[in-house]
PDB file of N, CA and C in Angstrom:
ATOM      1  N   UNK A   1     -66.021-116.819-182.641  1.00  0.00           N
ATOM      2  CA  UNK A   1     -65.178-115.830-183.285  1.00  0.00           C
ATOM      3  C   UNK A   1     -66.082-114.744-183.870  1.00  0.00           C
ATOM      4  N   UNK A   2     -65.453-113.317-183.348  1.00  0.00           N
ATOM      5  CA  UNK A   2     -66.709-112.316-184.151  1.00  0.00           C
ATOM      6  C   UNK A   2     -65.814-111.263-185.571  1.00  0.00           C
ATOM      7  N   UNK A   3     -66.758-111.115-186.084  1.00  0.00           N
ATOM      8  CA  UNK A   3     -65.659-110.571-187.770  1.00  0.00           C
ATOM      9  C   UNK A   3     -65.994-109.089-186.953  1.00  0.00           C
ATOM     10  N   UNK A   4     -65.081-108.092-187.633  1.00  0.00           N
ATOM     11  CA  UNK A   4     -65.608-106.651-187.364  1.00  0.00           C
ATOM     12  C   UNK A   4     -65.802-106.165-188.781  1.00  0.00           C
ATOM     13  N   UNK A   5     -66.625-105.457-188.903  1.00  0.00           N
ATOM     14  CA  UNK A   5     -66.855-105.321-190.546  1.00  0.00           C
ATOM     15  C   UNK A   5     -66.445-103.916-190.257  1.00  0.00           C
ATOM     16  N   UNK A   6     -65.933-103.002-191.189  1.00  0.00           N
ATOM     17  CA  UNK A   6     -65.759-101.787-191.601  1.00  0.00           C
ATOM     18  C   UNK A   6     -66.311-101.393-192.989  1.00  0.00           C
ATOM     19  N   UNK A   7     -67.897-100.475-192.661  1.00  0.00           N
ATOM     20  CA  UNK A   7     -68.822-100.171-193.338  1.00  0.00           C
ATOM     21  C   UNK A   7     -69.259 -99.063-193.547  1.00  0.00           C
ATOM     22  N   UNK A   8     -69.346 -98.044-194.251  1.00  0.00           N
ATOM     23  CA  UNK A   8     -70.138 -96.562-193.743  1.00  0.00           C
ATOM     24  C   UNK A   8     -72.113 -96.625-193.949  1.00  0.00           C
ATOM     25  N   UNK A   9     -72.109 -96.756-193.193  1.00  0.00           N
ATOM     26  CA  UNK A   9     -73.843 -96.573-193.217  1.00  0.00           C
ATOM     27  C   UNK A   9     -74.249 -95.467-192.128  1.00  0.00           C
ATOM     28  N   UNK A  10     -75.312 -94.744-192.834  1.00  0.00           N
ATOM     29  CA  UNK A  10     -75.855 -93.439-192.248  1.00  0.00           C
ATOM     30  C   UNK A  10     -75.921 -93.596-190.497  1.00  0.00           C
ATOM     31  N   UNK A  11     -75.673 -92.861-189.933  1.00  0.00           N
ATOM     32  CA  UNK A  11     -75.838 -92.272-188.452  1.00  0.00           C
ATOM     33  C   UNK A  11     -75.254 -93.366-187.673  1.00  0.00           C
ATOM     34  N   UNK A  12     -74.998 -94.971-188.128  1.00  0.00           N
ATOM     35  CA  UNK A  12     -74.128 -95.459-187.584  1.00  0.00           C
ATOM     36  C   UNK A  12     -73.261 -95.659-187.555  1.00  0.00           C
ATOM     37  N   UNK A  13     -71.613 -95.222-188.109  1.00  0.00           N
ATOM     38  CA  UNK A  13     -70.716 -95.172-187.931  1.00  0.00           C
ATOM     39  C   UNK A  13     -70.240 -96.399-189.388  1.00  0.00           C
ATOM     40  N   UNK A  14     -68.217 -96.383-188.994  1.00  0.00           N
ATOM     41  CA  UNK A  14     -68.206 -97.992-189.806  1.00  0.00           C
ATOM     42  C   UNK A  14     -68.178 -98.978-189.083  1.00  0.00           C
ATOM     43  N   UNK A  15     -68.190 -99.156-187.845  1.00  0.00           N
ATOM     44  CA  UNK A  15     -67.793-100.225-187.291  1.00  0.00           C
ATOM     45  C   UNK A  15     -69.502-101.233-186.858  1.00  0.00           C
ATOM     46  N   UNK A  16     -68.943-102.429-187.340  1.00  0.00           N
ATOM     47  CA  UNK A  16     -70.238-103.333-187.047  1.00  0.00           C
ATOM     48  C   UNK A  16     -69.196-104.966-187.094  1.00  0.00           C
ATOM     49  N   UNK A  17     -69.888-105.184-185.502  1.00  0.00           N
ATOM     50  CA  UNK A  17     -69.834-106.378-185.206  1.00  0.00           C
ATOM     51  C   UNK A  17     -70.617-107.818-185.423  1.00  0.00           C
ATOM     52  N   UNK A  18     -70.227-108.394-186.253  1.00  0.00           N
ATOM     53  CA  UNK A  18     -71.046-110.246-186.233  1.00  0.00           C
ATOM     54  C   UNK A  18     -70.632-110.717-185.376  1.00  0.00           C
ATOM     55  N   UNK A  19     -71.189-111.647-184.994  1.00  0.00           N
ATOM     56  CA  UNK A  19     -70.878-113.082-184.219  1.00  0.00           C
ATOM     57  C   UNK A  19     -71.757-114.038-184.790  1.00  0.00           C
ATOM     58  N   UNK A  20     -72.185-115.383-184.203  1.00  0.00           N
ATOM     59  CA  UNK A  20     -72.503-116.185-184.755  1.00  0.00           C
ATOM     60  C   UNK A  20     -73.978-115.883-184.997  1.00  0.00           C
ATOM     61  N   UNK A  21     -75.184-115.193-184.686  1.00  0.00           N
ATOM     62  CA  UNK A  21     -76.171-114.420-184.359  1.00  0.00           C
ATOM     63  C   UNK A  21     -76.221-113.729-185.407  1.00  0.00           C
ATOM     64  N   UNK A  22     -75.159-113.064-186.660  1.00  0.00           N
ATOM     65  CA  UNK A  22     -75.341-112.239-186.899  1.00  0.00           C
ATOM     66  C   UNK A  22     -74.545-110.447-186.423  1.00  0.00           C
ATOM     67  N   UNK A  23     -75.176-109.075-186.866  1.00  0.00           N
ATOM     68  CA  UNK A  23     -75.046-108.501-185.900  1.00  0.00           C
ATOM     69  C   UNK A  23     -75.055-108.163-184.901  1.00  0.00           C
ATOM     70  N   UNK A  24     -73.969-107.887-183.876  1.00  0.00           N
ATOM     71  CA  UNK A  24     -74.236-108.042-183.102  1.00  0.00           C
ATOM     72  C   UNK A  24     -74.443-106.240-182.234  1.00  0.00           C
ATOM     73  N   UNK A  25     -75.486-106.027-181.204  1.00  0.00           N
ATOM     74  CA  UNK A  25     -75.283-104.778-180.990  1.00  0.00           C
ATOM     75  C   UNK A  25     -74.785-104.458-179.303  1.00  0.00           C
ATOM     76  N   UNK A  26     -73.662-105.460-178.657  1.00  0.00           N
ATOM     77  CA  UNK A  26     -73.114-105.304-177.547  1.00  0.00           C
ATOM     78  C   UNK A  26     -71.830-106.300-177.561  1.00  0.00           C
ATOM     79  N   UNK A  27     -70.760-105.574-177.871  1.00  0.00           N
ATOM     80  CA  UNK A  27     -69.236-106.440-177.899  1.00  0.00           C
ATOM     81  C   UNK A  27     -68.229-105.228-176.904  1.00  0.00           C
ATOM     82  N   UNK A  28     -68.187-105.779-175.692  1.00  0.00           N
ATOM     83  CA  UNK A  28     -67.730-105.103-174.786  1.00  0.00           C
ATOM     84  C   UNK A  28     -66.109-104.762-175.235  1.00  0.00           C
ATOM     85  N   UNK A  29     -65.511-105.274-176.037  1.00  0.00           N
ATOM     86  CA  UNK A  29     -63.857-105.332-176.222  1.00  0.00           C
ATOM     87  C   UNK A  29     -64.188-103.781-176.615  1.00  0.00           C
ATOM     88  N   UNK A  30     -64.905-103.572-177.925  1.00  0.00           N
ATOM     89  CA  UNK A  30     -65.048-102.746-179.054  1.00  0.00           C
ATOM     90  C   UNK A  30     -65.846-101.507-177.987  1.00  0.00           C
ATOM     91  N   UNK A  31     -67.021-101.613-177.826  1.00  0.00           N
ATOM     92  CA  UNK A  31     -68.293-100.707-177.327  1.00  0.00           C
ATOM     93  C   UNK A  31     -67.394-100.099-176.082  1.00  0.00           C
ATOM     94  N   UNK A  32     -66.607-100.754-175.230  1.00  0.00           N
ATOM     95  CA  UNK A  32     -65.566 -99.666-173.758  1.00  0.00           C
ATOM     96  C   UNK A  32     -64.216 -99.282-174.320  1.00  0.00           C
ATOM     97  N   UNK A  33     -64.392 -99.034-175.673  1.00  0.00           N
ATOM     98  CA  UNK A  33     -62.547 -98.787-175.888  1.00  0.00           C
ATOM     99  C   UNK A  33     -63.119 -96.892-176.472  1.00  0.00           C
ATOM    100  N   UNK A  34     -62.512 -96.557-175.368  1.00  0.00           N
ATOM    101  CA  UNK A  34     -63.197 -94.444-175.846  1.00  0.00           C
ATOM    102  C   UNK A  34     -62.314 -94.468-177.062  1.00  0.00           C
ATOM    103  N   UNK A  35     -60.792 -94.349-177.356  1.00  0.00           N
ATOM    104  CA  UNK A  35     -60.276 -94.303-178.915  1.00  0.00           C
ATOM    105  C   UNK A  35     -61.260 -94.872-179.846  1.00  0.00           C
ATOM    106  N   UNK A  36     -61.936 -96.053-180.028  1.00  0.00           N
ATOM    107  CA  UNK A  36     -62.286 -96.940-180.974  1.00  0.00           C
ATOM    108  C   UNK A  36     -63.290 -95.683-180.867  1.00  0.00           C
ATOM    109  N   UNK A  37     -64.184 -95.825-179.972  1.00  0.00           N
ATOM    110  CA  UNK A  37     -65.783 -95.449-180.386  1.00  0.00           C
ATOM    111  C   UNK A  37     -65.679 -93.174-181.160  1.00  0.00           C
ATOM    112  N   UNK A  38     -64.306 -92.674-180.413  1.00  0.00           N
ATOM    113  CA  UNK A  38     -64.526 -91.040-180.681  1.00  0.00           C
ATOM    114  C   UNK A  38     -64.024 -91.585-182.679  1.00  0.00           C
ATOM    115  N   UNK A  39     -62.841 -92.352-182.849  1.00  0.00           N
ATOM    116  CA  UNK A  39     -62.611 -92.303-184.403  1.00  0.00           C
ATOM    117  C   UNK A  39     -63.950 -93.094-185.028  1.00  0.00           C
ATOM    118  N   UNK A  40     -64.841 -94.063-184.243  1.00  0.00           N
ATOM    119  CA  UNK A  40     -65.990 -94.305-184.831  1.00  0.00           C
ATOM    120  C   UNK A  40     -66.664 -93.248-185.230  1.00  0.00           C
ATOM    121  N   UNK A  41     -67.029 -92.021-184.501  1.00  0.00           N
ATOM    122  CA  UNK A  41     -68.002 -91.091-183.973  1.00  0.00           C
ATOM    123  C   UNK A  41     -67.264 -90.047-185.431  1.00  0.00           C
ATOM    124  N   UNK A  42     -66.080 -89.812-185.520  1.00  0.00           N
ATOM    125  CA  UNK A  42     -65.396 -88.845-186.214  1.00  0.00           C
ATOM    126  C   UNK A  42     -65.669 -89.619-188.029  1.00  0.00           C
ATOM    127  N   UNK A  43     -65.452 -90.654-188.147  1.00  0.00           N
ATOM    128  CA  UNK A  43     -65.840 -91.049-189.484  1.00  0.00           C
ATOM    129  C   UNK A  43     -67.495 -91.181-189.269  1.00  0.00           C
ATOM    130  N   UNK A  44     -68.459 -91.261-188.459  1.00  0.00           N
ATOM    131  CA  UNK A  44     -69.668 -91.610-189.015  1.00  0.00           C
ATOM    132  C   UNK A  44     -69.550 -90.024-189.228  1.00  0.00           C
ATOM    133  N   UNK A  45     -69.615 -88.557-188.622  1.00  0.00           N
ATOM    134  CA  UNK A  45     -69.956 -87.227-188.604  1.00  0.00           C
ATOM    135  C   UNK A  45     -69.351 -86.897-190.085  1.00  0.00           C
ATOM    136  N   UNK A  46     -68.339 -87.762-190.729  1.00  0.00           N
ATOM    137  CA  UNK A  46     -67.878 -87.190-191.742  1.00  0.00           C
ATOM    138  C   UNK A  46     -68.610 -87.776-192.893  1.00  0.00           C
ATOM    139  N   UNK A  47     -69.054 -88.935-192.890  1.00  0.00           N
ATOM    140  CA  UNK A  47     -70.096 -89.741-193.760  1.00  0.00           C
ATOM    141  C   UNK A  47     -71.381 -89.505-193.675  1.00  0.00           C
ATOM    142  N   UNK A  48     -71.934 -88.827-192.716  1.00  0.00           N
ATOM    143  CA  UNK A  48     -73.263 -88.367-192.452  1.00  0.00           C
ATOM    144  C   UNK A  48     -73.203 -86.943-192.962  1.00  0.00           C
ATOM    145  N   UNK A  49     -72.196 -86.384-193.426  1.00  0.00           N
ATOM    146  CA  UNK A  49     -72.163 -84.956-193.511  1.00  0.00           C
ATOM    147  C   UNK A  49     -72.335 -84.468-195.281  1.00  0.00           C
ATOM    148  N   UNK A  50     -72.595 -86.164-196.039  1.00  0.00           N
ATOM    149  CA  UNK A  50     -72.510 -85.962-197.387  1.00  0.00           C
ATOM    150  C   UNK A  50     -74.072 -86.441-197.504  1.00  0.00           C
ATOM    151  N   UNK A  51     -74.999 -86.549-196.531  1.00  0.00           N
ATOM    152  CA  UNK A  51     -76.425 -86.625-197.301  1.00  0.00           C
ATOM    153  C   UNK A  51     -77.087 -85.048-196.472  1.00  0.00           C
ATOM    154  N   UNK A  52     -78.271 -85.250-197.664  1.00  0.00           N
ATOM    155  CA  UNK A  52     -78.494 -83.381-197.500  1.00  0.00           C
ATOM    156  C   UNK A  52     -79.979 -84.175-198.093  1.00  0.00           C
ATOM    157  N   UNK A  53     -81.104 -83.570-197.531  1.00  0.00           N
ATOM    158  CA  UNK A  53     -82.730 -83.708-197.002  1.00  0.00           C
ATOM    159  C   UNK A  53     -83.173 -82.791-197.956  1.00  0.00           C
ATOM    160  N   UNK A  54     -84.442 -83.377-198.374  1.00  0.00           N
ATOM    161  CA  UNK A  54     -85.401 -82.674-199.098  1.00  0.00           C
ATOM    162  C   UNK A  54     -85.214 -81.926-199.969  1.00  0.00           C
ATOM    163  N   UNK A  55     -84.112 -82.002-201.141  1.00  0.00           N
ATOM    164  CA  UNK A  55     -83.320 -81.624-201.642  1.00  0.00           C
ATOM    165  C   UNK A  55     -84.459 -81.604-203.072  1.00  0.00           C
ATOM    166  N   UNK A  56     -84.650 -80.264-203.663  1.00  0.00           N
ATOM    167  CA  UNK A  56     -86.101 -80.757-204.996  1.00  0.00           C
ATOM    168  C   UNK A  56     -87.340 -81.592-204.540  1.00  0.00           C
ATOM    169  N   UNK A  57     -87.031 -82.687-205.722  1.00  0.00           N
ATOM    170  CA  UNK A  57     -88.424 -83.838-205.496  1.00  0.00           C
ATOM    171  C   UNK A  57     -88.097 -85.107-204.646  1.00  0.00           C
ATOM    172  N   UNK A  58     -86.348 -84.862-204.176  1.00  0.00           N
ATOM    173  CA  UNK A  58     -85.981 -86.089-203.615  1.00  0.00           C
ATOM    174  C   UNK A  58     -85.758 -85.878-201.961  1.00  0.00           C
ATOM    175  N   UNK A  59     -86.360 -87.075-201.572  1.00  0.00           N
ATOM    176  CA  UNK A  59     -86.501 -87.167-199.735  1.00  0.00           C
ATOM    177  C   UNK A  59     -85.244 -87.144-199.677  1.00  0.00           C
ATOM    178  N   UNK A  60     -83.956 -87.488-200.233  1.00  0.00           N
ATOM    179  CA  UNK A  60     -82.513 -87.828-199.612  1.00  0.00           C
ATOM    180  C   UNK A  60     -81.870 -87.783-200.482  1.00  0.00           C
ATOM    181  N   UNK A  61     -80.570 -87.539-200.712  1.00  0.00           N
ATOM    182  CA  UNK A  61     -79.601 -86.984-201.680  1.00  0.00           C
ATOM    183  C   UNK A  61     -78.156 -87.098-201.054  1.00  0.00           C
ATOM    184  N   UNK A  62     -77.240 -87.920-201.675  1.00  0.00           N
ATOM    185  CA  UNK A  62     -76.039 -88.659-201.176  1.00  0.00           C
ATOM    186  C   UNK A  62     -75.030 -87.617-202.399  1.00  0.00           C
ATOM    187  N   UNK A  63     -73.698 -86.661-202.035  1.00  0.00           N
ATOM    188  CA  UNK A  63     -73.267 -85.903-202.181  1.00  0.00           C
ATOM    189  C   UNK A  63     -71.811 -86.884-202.785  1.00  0.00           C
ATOM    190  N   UNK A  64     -72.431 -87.551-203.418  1.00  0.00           N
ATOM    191  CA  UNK A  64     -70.814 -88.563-204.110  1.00  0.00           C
ATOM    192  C   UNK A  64     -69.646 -87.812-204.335  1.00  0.00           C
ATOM    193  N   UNK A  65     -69.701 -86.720-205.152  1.00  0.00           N
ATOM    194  CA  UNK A  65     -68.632 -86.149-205.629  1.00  0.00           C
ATOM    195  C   UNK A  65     -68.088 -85.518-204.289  1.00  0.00           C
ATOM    196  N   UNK A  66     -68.817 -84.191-203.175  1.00  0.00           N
ATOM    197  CA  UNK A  66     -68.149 -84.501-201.647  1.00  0.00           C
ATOM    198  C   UNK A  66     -67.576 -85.697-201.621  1.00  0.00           C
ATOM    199  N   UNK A  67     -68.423 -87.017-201.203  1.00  0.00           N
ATOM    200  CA  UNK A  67     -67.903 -87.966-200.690  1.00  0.00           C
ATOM    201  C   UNK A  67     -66.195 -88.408-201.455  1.00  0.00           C
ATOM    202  N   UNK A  68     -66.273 -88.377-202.775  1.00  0.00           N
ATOM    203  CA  UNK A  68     -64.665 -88.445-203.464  1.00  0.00           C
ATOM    204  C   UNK A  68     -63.721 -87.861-202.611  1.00  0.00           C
ATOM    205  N   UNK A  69     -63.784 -86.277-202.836  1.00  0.00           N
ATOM    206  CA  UNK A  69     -62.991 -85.349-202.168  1.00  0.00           C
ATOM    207  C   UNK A  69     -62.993 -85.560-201.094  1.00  0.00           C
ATOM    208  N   UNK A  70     -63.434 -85.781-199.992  1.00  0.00           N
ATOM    209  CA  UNK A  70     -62.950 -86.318-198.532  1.00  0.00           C
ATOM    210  C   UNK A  70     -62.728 -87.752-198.764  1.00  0.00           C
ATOM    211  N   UNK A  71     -62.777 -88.508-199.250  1.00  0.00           N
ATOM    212  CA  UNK A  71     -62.421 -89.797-199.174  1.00  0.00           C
ATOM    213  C   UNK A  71     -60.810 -90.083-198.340  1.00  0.00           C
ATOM    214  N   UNK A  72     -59.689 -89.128-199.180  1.00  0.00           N
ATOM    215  CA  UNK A  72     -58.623 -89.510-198.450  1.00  0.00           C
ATOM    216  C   UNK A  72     -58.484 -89.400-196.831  1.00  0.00           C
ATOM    217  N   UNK A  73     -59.488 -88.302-196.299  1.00  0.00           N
ATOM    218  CA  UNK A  73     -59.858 -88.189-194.818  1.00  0.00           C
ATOM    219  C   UNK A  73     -60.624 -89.241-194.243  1.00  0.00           C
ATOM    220  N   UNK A  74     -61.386 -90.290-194.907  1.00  0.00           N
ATOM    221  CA  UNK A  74     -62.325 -91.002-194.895  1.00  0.00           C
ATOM    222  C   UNK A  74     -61.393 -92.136-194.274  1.00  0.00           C
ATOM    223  N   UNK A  75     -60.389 -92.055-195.725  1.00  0.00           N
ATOM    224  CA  UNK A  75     -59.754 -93.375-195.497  1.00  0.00           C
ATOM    225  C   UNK A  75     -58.405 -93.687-194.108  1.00  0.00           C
ATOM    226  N   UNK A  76     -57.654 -92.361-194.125  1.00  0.00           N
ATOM    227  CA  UNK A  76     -57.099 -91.980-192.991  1.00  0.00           C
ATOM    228  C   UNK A  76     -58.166 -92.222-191.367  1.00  0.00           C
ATOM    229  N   UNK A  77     -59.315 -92.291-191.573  1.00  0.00           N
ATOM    230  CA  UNK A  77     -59.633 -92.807-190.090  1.00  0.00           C
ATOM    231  C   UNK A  77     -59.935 -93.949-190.356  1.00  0.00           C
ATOM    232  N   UNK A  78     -60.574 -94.463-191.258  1.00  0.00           N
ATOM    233  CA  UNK A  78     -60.149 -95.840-191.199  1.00  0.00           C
ATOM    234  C   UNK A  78     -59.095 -96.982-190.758  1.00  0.00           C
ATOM    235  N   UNK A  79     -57.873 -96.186-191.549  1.00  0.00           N
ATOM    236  CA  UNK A  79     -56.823 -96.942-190.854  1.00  0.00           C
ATOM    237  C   UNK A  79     -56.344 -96.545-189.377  1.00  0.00           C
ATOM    238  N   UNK A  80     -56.834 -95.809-189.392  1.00  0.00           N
ATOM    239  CA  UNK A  80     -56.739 -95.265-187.630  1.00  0.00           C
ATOM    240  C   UNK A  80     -57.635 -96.574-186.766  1.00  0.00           C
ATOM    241  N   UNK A  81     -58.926 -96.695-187.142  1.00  0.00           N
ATOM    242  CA  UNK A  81     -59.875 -97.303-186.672  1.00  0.00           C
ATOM    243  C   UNK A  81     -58.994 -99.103-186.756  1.00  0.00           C
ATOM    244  N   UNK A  82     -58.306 -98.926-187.950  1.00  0.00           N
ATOM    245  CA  UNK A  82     -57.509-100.145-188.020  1.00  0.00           C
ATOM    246  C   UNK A  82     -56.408-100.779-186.908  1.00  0.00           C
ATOM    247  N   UNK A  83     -55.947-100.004-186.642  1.00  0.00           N
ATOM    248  CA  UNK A  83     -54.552 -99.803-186.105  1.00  0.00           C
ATOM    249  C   UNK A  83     -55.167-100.272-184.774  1.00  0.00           C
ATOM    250  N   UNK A  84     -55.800 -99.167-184.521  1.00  0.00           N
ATOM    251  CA  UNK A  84     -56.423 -99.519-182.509  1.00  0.00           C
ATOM    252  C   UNK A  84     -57.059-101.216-182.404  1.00  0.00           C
ATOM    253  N   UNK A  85     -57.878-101.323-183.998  1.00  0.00           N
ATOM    254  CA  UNK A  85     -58.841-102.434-183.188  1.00  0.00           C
ATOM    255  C   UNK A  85     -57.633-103.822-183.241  1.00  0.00           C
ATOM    256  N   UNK A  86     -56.413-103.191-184.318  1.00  0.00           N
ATOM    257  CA  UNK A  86     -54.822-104.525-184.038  1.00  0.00           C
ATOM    258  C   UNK A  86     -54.411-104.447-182.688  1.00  0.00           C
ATOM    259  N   UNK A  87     -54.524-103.005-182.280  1.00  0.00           N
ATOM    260  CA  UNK A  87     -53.862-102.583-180.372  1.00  0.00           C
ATOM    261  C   UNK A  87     -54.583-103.408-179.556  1.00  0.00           C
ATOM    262  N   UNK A  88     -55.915-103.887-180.076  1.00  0.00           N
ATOM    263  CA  UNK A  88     -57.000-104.530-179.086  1.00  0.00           C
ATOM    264  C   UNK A  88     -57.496-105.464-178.922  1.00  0.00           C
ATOM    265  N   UNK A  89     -57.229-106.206-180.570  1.00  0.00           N
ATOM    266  CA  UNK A  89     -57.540-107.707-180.592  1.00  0.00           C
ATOM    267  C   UNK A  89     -56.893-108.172-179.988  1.00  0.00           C
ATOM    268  N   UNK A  90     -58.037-109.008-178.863  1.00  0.00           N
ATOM    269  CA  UNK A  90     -57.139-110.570-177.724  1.00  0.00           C
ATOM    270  C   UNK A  90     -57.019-111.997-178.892  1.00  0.00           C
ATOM    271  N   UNK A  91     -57.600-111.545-180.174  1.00  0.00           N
ATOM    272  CA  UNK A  91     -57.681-112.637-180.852  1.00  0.00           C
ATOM    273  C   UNK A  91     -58.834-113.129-181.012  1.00  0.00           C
ATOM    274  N   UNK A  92     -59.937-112.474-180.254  1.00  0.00           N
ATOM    275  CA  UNK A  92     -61.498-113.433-180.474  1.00  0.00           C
ATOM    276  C   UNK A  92     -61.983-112.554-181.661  1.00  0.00           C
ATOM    277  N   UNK A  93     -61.749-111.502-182.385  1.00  0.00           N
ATOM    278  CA  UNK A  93     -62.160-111.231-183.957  1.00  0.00           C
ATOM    279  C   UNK A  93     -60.990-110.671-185.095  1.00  0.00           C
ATOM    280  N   UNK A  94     -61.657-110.970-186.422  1.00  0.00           N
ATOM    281  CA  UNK A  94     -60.754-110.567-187.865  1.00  0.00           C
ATOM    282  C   UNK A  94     -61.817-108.922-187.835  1.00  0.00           C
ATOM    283  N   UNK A  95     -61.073-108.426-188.862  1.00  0.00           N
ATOM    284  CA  UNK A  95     -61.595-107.539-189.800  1.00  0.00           C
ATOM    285  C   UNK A  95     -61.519-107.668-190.968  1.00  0.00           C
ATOM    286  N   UNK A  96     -62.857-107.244-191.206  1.00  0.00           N
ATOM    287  CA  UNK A  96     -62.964-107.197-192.935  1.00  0.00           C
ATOM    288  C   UNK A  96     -62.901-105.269-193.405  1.00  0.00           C
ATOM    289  N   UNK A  97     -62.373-104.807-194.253  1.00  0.00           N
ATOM    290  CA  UNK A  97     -62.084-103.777-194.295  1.00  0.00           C
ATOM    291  C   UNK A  97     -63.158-103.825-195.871  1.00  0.00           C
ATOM    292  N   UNK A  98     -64.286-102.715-195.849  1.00  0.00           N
ATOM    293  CA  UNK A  98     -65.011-102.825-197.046  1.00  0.00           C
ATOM    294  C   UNK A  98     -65.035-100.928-197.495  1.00  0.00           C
ATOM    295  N   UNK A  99     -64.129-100.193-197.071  1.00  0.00           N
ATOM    296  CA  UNK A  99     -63.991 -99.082-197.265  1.00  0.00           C
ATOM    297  C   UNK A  99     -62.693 -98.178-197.951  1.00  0.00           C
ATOM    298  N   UNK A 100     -61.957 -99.092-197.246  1.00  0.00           N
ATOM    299  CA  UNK A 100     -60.705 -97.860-198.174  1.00  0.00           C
ATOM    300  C   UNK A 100     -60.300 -98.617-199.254  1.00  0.00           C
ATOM    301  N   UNK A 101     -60.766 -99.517-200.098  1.00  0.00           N
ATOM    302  CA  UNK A 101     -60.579-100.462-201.137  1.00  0.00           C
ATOM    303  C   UNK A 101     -61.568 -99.839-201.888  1.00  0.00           C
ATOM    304  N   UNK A 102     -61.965 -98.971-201.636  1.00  0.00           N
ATOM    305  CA  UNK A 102     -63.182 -98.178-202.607  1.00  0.00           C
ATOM    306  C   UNK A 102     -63.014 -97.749-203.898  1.00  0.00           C
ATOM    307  N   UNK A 103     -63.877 -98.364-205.034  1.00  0.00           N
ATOM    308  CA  UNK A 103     -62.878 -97.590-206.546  1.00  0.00           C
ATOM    309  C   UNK A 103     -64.263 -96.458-206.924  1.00  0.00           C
ATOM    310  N   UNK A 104     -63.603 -95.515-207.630  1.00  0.00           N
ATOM    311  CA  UNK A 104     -64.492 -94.652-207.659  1.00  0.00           C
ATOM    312  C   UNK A 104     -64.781 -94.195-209.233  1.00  0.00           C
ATOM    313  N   UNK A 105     -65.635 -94.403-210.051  1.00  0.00           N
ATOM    314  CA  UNK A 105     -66.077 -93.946-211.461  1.00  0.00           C
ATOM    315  C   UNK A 105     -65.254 -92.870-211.867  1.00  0.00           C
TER     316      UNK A 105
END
């Protein structure tokens, strides 16, 4: 059984697959479905679009308050990303959803 985690981490998207291994980086259900991977592609471009380089004395700089204000766009592909991977499960994985449950200071 493989979990699908829904995660935002830099340049890779949210979607990340376990199996028993761990991550896994080839799950053919997920990796040949073009919907899954363009709303993958559309939330990582929107989560990658809140760090900004060499910013002062700091190598990297994460744009939280951006990140707030798009959040409701954030979270809208998420459940998009939700919906398809319900259209697609044969039943061999869950999801864990670790993003639109987000509380914010």
């Amino acid at each position: 059984m493989y979990t699908v985690k829904l995660m935002n981490e830099y340049i890779h998207g949210p979607l990340w697959v376990y199996g028993n291994e761990g991550c896994e980086t080839d799950y053919p259900l997920i990796d040949s479905d073009n919907i899954l991977q363009n709303l993958n592609e559309e939330a990582a471009t929107l989560y990658d679009s809140f760090y900004d380089f060499d910013v002062g004395d700091e190598p990297c700089v994460f744009d939280d308050e951006g990140y707030k204000a798009a959040f409701p766009k954030m979270k809208e592909l998420i459940e998009k990303i939700k919906q398809r991977l319900n259209e697609i499960n044969d039943g061999s994985f869950t999801v864990e959803d670790y993003i639109t449950n987000q509380k914010f200071d």
